[in-house]
Protein backbone atom coordinates (compact mmCIF):
# COMPACT_ATOMS: atom_id res chain seq x y z
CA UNK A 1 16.12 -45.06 85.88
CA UNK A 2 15.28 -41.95 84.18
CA UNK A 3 12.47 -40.47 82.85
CA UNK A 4 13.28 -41.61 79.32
CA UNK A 5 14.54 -44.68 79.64
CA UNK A 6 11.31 -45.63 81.57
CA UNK A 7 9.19 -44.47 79.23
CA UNK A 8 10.71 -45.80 76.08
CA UNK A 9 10.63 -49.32 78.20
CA UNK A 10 6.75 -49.56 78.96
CA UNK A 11 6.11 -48.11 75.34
CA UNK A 12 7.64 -50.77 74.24
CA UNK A 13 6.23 -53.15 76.83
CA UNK A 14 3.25 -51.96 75.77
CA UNK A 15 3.52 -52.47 71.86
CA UNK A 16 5.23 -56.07 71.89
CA UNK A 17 2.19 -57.10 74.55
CA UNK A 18 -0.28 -55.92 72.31
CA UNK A 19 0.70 -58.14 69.06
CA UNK A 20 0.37 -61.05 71.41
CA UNK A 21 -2.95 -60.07 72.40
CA UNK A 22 -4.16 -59.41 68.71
CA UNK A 23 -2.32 -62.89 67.52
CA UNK A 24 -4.13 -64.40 70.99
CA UNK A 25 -7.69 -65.64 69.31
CA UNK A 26 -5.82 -67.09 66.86
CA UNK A 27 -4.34 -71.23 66.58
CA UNK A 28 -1.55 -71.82 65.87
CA UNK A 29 -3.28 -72.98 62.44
CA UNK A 30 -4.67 -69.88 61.78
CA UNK A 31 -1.04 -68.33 62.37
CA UNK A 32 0.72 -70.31 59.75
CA UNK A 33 -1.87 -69.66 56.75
CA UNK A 34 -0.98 -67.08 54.12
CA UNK A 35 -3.91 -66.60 52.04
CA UNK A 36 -2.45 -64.52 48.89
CA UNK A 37 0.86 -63.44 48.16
CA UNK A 38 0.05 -59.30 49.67
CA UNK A 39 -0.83 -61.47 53.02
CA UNK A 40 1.89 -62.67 55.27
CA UNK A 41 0.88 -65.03 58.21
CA UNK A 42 0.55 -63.75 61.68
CA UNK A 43 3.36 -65.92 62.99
CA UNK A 44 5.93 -64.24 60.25
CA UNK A 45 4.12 -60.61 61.32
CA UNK A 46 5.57 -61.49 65.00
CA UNK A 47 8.94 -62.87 63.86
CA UNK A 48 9.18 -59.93 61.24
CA UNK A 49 8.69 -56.96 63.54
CA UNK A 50 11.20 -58.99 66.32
CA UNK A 51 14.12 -59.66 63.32
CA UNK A 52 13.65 -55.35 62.94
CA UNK A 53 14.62 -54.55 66.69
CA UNK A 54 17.51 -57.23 66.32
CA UNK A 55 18.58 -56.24 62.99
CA UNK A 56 18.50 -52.14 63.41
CA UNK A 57 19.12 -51.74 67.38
CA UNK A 58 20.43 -55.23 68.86
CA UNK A 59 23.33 -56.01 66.12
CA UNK A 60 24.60 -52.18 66.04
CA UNK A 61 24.33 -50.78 69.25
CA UNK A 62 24.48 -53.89 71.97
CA UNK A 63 27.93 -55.17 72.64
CA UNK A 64 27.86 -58.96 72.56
CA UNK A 65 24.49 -59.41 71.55
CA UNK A 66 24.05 -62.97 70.10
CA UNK A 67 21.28 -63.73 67.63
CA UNK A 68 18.69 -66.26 68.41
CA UNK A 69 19.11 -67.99 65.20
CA UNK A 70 21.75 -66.56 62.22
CA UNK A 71 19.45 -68.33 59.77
CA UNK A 72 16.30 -66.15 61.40
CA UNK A 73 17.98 -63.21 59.42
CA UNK A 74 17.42 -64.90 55.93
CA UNK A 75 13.81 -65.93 57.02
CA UNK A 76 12.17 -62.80 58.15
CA UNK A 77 13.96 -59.52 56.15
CA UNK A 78 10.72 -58.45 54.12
CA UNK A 79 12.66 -56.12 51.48
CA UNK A 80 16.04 -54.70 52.90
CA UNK A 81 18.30 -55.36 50.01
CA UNK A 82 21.19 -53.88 51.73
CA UNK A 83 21.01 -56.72 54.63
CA UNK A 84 21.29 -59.55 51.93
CA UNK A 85 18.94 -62.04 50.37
CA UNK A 86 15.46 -63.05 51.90
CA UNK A 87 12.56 -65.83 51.63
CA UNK A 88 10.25 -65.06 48.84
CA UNK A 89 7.40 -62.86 50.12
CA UNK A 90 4.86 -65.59 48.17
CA UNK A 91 6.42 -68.33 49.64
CA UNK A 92 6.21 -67.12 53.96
CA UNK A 93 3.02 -69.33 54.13
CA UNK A 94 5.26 -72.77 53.94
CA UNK A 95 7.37 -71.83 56.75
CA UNK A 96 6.24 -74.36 58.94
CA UNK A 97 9.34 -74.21 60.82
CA UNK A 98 10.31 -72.38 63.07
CA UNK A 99 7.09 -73.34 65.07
CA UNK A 100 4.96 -70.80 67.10
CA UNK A 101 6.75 -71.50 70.01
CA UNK A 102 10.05 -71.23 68.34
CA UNK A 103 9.20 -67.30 67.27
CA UNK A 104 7.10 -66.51 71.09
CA UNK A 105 10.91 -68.10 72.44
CA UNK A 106 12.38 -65.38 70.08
CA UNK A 107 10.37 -62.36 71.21
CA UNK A 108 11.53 -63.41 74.33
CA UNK A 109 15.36 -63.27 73.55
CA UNK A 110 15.05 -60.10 71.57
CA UNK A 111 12.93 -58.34 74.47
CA UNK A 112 14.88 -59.33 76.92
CA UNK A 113 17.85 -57.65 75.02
CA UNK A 114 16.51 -54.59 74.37
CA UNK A 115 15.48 -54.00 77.96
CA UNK A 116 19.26 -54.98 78.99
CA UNK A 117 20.27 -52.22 76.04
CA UNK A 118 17.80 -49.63 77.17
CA UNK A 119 18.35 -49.99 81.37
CA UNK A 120 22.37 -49.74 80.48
CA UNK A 121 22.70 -47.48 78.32
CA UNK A 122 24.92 -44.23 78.86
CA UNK A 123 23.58 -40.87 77.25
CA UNK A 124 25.40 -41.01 73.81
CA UNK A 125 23.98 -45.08 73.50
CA UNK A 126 20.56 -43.90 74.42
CA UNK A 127 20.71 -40.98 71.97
CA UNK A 128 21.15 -43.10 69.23
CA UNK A 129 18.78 -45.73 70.23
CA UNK A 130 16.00 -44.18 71.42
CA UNK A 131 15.44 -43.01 67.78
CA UNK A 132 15.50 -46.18 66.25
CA UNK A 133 13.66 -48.06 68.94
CA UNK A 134 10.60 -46.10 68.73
CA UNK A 135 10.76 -46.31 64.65
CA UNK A 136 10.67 -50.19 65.41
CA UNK A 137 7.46 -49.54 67.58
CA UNK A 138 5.79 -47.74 64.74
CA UNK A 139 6.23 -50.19 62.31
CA UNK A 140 5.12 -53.00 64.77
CA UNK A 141 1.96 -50.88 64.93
CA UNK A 142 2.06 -50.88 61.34
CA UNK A 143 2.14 -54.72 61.24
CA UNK A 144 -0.43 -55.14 63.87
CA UNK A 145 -2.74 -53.83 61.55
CA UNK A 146 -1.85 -56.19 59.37
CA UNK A 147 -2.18 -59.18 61.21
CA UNK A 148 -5.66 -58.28 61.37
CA UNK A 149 -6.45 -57.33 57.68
CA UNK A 150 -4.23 -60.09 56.19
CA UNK A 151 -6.46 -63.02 59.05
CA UNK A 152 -9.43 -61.56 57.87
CA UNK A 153 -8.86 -62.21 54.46
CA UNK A 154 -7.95 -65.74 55.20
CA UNK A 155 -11.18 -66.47 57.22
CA UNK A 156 -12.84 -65.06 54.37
CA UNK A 157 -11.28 -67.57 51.91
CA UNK A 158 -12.46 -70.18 54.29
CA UNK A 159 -15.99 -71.94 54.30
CA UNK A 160 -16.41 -72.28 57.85
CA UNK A 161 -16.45 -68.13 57.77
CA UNK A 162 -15.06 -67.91 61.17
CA UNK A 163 -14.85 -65.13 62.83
CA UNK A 164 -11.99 -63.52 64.60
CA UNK A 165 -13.66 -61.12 66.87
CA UNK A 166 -16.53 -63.37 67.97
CA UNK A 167 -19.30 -61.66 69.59
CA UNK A 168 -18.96 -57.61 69.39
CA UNK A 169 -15.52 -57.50 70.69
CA UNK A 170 -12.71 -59.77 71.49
CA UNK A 171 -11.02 -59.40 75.02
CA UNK A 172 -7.53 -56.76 75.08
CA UNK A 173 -9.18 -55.23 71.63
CA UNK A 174 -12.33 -53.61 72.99
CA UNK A 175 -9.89 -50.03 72.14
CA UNK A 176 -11.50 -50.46 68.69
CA UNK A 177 -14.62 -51.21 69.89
CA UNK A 178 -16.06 -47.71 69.72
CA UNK A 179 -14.46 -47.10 66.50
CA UNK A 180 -15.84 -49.43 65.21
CA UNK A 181 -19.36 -49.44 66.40
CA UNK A 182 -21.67 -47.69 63.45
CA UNK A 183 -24.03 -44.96 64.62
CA UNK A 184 -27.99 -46.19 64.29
CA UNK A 185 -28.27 -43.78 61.33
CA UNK A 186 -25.81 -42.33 58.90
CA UNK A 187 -26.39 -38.44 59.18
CA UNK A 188 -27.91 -36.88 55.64
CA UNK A 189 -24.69 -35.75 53.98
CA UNK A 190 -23.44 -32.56 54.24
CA UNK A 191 -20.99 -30.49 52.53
CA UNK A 192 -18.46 -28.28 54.45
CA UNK A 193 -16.83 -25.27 52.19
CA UNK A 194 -12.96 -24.70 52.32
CA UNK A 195 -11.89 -21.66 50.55
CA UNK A 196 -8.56 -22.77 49.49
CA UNK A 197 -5.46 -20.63 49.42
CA UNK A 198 -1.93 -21.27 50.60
CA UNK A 199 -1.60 -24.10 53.28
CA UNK A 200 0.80 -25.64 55.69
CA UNK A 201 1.24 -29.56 54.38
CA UNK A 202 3.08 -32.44 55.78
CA UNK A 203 4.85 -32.87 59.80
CA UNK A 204 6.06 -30.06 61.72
CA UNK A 205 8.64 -31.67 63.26
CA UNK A 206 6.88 -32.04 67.05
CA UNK A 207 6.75 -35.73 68.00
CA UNK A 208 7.31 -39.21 66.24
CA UNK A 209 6.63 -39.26 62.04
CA UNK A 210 8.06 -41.14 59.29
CA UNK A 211 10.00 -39.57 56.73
CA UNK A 212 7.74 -39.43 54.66
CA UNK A 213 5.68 -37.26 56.08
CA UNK A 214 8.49 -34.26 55.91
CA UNK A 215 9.36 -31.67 55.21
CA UNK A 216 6.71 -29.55 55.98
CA UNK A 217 5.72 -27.27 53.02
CA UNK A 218 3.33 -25.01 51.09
CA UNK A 219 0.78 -26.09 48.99
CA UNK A 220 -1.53 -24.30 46.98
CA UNK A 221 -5.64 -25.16 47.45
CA UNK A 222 -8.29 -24.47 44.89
CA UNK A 223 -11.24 -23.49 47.01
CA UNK A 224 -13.98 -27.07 47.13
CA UNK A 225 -15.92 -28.85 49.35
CA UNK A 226 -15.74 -31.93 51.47
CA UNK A 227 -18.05 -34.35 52.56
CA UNK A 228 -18.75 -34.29 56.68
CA UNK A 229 -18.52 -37.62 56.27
CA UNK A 230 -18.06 -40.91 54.84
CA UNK A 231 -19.54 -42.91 52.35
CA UNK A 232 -22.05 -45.53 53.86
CA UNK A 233 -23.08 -49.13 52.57
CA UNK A 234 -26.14 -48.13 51.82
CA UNK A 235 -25.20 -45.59 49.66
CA UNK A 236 -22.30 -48.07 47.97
CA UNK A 237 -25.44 -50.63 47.55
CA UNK A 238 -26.81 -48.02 45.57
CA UNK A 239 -24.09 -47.43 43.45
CA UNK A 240 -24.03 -51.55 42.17
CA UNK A 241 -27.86 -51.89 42.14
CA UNK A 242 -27.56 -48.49 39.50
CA UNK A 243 -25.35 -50.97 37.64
CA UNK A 244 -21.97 -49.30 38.77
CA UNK A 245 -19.96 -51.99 37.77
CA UNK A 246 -21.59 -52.54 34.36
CA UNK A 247 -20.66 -48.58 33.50
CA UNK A 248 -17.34 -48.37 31.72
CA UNK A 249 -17.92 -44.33 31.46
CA UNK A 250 -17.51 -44.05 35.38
CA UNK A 251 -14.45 -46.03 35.58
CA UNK A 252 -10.76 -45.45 35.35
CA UNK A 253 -9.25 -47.35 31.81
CA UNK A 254 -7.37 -49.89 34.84
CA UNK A 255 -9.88 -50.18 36.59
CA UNK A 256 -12.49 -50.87 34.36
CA UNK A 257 -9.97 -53.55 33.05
CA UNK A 258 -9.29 -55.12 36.94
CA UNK A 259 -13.23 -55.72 37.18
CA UNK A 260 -13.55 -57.37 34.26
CA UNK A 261 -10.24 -59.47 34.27
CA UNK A 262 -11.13 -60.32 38.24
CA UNK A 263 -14.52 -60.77 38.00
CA UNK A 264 -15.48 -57.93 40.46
CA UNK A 265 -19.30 -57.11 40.54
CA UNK A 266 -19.20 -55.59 44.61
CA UNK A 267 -16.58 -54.70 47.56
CA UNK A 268 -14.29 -58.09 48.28
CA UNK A 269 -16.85 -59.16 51.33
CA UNK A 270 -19.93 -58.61 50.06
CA UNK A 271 -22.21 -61.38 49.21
CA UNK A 272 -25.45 -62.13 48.13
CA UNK A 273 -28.07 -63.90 51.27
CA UNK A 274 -28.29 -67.39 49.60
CA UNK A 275 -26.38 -66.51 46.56
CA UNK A 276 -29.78 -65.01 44.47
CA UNK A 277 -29.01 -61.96 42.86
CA UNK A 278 -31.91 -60.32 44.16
CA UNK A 279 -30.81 -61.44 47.62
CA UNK A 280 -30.05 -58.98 50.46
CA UNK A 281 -26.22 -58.26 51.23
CA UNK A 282 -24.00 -59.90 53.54
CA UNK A 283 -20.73 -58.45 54.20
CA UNK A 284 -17.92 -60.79 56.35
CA UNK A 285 -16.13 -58.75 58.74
CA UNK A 286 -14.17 -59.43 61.76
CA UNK A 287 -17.37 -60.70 63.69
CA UNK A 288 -17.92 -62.99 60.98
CA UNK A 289 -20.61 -63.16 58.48
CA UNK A 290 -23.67 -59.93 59.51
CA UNK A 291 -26.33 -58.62 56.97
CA UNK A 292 -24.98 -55.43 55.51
CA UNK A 293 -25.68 -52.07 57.69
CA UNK A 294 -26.55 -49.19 55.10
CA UNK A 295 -25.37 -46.94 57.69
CA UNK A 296 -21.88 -48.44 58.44
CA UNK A 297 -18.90 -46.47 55.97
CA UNK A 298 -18.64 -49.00 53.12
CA UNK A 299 -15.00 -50.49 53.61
CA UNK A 300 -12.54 -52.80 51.86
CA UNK A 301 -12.83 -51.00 48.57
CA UNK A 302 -9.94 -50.74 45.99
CA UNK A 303 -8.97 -47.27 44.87
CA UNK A 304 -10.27 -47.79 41.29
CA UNK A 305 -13.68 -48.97 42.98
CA UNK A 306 -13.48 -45.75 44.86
CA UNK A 307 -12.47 -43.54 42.20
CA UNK A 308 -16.05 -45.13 40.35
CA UNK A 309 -18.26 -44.80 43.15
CA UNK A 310 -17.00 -40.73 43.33
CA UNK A 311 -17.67 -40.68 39.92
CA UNK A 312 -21.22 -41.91 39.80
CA UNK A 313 -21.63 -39.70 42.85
CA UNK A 314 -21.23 -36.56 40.91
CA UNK A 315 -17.95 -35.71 43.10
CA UNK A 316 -14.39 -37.46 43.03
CA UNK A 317 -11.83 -38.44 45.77
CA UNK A 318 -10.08 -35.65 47.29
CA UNK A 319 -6.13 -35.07 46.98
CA UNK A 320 -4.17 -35.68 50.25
CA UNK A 321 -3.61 -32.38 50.68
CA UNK A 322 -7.27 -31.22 50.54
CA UNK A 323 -7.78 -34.26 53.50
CA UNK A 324 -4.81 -33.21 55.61
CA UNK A 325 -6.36 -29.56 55.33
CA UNK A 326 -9.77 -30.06 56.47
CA UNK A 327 -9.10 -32.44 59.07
CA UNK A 328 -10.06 -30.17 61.38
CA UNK A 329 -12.98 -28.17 59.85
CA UNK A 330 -15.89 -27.36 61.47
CA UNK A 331 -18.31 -30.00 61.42
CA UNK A 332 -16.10 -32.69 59.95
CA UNK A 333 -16.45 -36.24 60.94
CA UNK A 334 -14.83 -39.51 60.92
CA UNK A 335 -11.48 -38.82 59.95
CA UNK A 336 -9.76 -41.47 61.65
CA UNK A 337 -10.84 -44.76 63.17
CA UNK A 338 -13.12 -46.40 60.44
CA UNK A 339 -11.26 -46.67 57.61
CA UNK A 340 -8.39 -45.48 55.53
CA UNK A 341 -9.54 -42.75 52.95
CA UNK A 342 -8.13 -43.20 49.32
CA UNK A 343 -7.29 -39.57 47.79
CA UNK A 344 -6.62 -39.17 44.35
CA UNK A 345 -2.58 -38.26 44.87
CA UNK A 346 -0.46 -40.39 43.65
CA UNK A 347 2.98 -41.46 46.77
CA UNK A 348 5.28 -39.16 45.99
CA UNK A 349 8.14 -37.09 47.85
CA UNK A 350 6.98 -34.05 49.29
CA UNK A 351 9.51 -31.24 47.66
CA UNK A 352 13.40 -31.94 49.62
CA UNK A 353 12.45 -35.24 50.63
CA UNK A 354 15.18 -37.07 52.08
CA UNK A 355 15.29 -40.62 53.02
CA UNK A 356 16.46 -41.78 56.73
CA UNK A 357 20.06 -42.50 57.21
CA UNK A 358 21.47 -46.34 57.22
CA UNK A 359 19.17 -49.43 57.13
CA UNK A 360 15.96 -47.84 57.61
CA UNK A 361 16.67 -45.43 53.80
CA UNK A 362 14.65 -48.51 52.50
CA UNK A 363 11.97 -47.98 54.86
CA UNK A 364 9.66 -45.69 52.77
CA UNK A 365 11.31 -43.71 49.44
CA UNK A 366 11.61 -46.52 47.51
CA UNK A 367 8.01 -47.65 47.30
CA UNK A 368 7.53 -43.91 46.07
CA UNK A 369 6.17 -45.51 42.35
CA UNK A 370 2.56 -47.04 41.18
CA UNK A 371 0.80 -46.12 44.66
CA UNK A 372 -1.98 -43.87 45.89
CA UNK A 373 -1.77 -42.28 49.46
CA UNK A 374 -4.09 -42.72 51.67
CA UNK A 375 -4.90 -40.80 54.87
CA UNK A 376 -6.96 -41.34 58.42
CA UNK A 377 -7.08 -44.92 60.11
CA UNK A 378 -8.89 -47.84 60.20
CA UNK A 379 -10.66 -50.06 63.11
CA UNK A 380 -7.59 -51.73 62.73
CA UNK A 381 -5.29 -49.52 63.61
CA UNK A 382 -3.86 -49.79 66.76
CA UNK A 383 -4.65 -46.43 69.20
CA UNK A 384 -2.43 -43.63 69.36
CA UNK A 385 -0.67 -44.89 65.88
CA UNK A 386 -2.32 -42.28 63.79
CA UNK A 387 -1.53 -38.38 63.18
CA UNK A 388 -3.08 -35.75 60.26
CA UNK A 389 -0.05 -35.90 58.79
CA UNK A 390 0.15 -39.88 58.11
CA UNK A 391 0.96 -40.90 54.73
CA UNK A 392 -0.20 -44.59 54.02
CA UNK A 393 0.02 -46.52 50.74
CA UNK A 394 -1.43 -49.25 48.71
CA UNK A 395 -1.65 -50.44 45.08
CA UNK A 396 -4.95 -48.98 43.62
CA UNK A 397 -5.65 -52.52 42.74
CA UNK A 398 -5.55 -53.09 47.17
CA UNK A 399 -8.71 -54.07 48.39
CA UNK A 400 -8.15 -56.57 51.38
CA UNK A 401 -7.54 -53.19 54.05
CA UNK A 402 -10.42 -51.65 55.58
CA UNK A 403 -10.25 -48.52 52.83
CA UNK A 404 -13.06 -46.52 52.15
CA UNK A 405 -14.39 -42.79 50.59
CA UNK A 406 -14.89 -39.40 51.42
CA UNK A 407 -16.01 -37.09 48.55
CA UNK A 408 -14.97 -33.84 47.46
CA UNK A 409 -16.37 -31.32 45.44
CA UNK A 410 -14.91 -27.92 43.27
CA UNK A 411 -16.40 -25.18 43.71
């Protein structure tokens, strides 16, 4: 076996054993729920991400492959219009059938087929496959993150407030543990100058990206400044006890009207000890229910909340290019593994974008409308799945990820 046929099999050994192990805490209760219509349950996360490797590598590239279950393909395509029609995205939570077992019994099939595919295949086979394999690993990653964000939001619709990490870490997930272990006291915040100029934006070609990350191009940088590092609680607590989201002047026209059409008056987790509004803050995480820690980054904001907070702040949210160029100044600090960082640029193509070729064209250009980027990586996100370059994307409206602020300054 060669070198890369080895190594493509225990990466993605490695990947399919670690949705398992983040889906493992869970019943098969919890797996079923879908708690809003952005969530999808766990159990259609796992289904999802095995349809992809059957759909884009089994179907085209393994000779007498035989589906699991023709009617799987209806069930679990999220938004591929060119492989037909789908389940409604709302609607994944009343799958009660297949069962649990039914889509572990599925994983099997497919993973069994894809190691037959990869330990067979002759150079030209594994040329085109390798490719599309590890494209199906990084959006497995991607949904691993969401199994986490979208169970977290149902345990925090539900009264018991259970949590899914109980204790300070939950068995094959301690890899986030550091990340997401607060320090004992948020460092006074500093700013770090970057003089602007001509810059180098986007992935240079070495190693796995998605397409939209390329091409690589220039940008030009007015000079500012950037905060070392994030924004904490404590400070956020600030913010709404300064009346933040009474203050129409600091907020964006949409987001000023979100608030006060959804009721908003703090981040999505936050709640009052004992409901008194003079009570101290609780905020429900993945170990459940904990008093709020002024010195943890503040996290599960929306980008208009952000956008206001920069705003009272006397700063603002820096573009994505501003991020991706200081993420490796002098001084700077968590810039991946706490939470995603809303910037104030809007998803677009970078200048010749080009979409991928065949099934996976849908993957990311077309959501390229109505979304702000974001950049870095949250406790969530599974190790080794983030690069500078990463380009993620939400509604600004999004507040059920672990997304949070850095300021930015002109000068």
């Amino acid at each position: 076996m060669s070198v890369v046929v080895s190594g493509l099999q225990r990466a993605y050994d490695e990947v399919r054993q670690h949705s398992l192990a983040l889906a493992e805490p869970l019943s098969a209760e919890d797996q079923g729920v879908q708690s809003m219509p952005d969530a999808s349950p766990t159990k259609w996360h796992l289904a999802h991400t095995t349809w992809f490797f059957e759909t884009v590598v089994l179907k085209p590239h393994a000779p007498g492959y035989r589906p699991f279950d023709e009617r799987y393909a209806y069930l679990f395509n999220s938004y591929y219009e060119a492989l037909g029609p789908r389940h409604a995205r709302p609607q994944r939570g009343l799958l009660t059938r297949p069962s649990l077992d039914d889509v572990h019994a599925y994983r099997r099939h497919v993973d069994e087929a894809v190691a037959a595919l990869i330990a067979k295949a002759d150079a030209d086979t594994l040329a085109s496959v390798e490719p599309l394999v590890t494209l199906g690993l990084h959006h497995e990653q991607q949904h691993q993150e969401l199994i986490v964000t979208d169970m977290l939001h149902a345990f925090s619709c539900n009264p018991l407030r259970p949590a899914y990490r109980p204790g300070s870490s939950h068995g094959s997930d301690k890899r986030h543990e550091a990340a997401s272990s607060a320090p004992a006291r948020a460092q006074a915040l500093e700013w770090l100058r970057h003089d602007g100029g001509v810059v180098g934006i986007g992935h240079d070609g070495d190693g796995f990206c998605f397409d939209n990350e390329c091409p690589r191009h220039e940008y030009l940088l007015r000079p500012y400044e950037i905060a070392h590092r994030l924004a904490t609680c404590g400070e956020y607590a600030a913010f709404i006890e300064d009346g933040g989201y009474e203050r129409p002047e600091l907020w964006l026209s949409d987001g000023w009207a979100a608030i006060r059409r959804e009721g908003w008056n703090a981040p999505i987790y936050w709640s009052r000890e004992g409901d008194a509004p003079d009570g101290n803050w609780q905020v429900f995480g993945l170990t459940g229910l904990q008093a709020l820690d002024p010195d943890a980054p503040v996290s599960n904001l929306s980008f208009y909340e952000a956008a206001a907070y920069a705003e009272w702040a006397g700063a603002r949210l820096p573009t994505e290019f501003e991020w991706e160029a200081a993420f490796d100044a002098p001084g700077i600090e968590q810039m991946t593994g706490h939470v995603w960082q809303w910037t104030r640029s809007s998803y677009d193509p970078y200048p010749g974008f080009r979409p991928l070729a065949g099934v996976a064209a849908e993957y990311n250009g077309k959501f390229m409308v109505g979304q702000q980027v974001l950049r870095g990586g949250s406790i969530a996100t599974p190790p080794g799945h983030t690069r500078p370059t990463y380009r993620n994307f939400f509604p600004p409206a999004a507040r059920w990820q672990f997304t949070g602020v850095r300021l930015v300054r002109d000068l």
